[in-house]
N, C-alpha and C. Protein backbone atom coordinates (compact mmCIF):
# COMPACT_ATOMS: atom_id res chain seq x y z
N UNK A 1 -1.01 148.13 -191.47
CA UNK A 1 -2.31 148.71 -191.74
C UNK A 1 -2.95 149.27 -190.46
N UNK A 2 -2.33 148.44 -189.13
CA UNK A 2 -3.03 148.95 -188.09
C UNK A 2 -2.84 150.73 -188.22
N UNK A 3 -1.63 150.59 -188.17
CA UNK A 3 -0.79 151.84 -188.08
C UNK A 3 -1.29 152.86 -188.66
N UNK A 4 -1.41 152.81 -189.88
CA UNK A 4 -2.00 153.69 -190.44
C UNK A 4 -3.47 154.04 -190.23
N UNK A 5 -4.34 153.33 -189.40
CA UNK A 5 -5.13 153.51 -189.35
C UNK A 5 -5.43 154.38 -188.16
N UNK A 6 -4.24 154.05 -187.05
CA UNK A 6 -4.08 155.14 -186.32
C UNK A 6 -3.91 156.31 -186.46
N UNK A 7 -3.40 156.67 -186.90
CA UNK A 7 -2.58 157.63 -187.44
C UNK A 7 -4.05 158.47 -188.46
N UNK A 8 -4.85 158.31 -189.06
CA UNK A 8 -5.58 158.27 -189.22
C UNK A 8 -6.49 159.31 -188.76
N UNK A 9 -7.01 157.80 -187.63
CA UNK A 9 -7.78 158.37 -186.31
C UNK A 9 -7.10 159.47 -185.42
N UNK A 10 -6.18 159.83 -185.45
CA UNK A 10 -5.05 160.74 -184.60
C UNK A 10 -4.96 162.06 -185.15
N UNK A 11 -5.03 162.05 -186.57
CA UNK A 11 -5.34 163.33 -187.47
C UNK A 11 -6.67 164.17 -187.60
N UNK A 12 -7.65 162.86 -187.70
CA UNK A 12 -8.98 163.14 -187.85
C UNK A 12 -9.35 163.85 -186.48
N UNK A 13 -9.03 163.08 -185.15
CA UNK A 13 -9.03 163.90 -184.45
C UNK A 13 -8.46 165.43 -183.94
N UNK A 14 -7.66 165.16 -184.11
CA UNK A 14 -6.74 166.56 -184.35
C UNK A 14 -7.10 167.87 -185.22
N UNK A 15 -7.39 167.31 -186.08
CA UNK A 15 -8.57 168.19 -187.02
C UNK A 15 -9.64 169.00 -186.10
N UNK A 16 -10.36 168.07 -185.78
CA UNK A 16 -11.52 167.85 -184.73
C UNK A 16 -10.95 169.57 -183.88
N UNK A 17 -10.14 169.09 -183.15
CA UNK A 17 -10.05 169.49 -181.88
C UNK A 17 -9.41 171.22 -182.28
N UNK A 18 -8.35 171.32 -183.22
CA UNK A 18 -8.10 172.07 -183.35
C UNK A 18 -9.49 173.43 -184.65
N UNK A 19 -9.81 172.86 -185.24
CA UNK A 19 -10.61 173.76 -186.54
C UNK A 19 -11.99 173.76 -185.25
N UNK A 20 -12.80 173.12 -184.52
CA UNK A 20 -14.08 173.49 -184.32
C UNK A 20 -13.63 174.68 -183.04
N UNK A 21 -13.47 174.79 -182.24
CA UNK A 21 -13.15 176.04 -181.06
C UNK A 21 -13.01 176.95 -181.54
N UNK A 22 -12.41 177.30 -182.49
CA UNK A 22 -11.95 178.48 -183.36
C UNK A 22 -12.65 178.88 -184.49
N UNK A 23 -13.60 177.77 -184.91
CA UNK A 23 -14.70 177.92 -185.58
C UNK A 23 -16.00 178.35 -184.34
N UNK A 24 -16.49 178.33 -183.26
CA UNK A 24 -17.40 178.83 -182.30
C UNK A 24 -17.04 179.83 -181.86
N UNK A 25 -15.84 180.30 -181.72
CA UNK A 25 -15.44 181.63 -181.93
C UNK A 25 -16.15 182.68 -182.65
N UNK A 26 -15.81 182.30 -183.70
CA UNK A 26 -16.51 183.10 -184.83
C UNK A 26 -18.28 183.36 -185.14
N UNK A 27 -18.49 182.11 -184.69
CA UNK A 27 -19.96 181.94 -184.80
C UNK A 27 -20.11 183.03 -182.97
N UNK A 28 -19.73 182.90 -182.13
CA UNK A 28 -20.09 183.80 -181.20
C UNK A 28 -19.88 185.30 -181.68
N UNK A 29 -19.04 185.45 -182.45
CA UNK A 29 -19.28 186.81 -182.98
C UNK A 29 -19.93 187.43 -183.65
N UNK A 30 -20.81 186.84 -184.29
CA UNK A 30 -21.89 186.74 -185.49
C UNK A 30 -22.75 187.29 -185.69
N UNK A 31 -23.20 188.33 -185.76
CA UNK A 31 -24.59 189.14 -185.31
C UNK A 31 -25.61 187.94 -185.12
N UNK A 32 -25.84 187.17 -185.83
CA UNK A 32 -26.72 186.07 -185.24
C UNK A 32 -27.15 185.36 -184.27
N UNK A 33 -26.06 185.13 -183.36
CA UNK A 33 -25.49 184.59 -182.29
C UNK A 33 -26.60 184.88 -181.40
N UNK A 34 -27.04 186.41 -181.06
CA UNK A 34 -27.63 186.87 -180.06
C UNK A 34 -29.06 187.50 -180.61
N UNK A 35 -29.90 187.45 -179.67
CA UNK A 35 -31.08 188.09 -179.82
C UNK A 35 -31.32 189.82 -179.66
N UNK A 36 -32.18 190.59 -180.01
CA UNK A 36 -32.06 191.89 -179.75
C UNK A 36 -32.23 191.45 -177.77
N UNK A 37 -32.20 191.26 -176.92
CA UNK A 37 -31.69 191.22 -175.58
C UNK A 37 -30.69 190.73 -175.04
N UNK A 38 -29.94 190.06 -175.95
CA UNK A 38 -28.29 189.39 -175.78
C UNK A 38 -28.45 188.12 -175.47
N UNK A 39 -29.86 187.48 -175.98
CA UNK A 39 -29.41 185.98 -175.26
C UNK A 39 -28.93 184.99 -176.40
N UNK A 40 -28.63 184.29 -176.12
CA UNK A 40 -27.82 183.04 -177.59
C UNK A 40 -29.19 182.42 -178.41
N UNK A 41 -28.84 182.82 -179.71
CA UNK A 41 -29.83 182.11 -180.13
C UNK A 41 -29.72 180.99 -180.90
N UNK A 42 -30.86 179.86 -181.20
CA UNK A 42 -30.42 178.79 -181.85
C UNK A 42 -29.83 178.06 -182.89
N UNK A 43 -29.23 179.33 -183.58
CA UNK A 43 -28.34 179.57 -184.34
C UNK A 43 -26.65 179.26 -183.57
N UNK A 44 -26.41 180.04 -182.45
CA UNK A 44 -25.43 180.09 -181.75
C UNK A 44 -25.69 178.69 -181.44
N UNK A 45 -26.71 177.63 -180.43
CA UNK A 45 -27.03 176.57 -180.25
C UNK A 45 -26.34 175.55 -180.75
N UNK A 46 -27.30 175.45 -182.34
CA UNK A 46 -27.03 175.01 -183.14
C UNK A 46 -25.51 174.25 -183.57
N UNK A 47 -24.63 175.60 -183.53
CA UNK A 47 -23.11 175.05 -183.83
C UNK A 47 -22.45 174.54 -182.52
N UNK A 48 -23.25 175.16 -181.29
CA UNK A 48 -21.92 174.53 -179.88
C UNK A 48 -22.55 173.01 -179.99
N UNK A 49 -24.12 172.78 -180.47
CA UNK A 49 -24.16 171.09 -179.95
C UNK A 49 -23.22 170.37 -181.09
N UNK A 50 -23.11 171.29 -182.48
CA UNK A 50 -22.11 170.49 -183.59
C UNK A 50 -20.72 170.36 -183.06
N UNK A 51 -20.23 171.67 -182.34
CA UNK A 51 -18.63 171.29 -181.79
C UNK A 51 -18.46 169.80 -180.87
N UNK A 52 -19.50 170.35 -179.49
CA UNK A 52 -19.52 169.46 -178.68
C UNK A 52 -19.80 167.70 -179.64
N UNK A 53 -20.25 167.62 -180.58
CA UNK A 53 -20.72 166.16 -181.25
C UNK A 53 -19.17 165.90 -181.54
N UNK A 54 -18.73 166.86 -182.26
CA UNK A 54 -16.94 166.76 -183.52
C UNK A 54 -16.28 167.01 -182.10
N UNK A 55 -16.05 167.01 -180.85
CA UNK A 55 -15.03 166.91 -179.73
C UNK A 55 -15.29 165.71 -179.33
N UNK A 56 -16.40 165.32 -178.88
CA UNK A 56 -16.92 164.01 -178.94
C UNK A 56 -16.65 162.36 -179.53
N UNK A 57 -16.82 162.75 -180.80
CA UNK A 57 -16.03 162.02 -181.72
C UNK A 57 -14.82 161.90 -182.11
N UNK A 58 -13.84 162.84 -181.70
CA UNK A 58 -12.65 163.25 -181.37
C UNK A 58 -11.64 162.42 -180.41
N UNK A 59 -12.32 162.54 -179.39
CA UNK A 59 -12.12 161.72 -178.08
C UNK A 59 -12.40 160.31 -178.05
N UNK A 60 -13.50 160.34 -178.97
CA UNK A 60 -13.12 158.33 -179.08
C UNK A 60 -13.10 158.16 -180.62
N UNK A 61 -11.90 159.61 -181.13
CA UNK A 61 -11.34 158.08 -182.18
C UNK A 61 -9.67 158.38 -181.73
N UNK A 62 -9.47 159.42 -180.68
CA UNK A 62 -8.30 158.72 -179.97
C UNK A 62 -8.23 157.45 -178.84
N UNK A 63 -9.17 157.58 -178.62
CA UNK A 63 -9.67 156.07 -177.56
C UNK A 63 -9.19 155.25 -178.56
N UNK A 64 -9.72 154.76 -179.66
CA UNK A 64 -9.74 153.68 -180.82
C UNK A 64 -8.47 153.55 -181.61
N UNK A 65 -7.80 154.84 -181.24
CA UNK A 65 -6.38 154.85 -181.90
C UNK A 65 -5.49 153.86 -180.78
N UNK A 66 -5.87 154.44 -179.70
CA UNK A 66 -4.61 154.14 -178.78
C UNK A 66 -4.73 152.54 -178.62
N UNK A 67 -6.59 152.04 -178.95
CA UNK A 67 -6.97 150.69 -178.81
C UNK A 67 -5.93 149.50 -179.66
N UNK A 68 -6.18 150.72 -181.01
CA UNK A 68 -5.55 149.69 -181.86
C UNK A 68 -4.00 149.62 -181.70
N UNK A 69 -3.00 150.82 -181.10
CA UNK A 69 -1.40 150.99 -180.80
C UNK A 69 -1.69 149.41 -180.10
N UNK A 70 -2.10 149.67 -179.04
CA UNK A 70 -1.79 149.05 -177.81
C UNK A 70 -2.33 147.14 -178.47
N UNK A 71 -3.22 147.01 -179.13
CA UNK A 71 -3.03 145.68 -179.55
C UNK A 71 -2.28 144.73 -180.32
């Protein structure tokens, strides 16, 4: 059960890491993104603090994976 629970956490992250970057991509392309003077708006904001949260969480549920391998 450990195992799988790694494995799990290893996917979920993986998920994580691979779908959000490539999802801020897109959102930088967005007509939204920018203001009529080009600056980012909180729209653009908005999704980098959501990536940065889902990389975040990413990173320690491989922490928690490797916690549980290693016990």
């Amino acid at each position: 059960m450990i195992a799988f629970a790694a494995v799990v956490l290893l996917l979920g992250a993986l998920f994580n890491v691979v779908a959000w970057p490539r999802f801020l991509q897109r959102i930088a392309a967005d007509p939204r993104a920018r203001d009529e003077a080009g600056r980012r708006t909180t729209f653009f904001r908005v999704h980098l603090v959501l990536m940065l949260i889902a990389l975040t969480i990413a990173a320690a549920s491989v922490v928690a994976a490797v916690g549980l391998l290693a016990s």
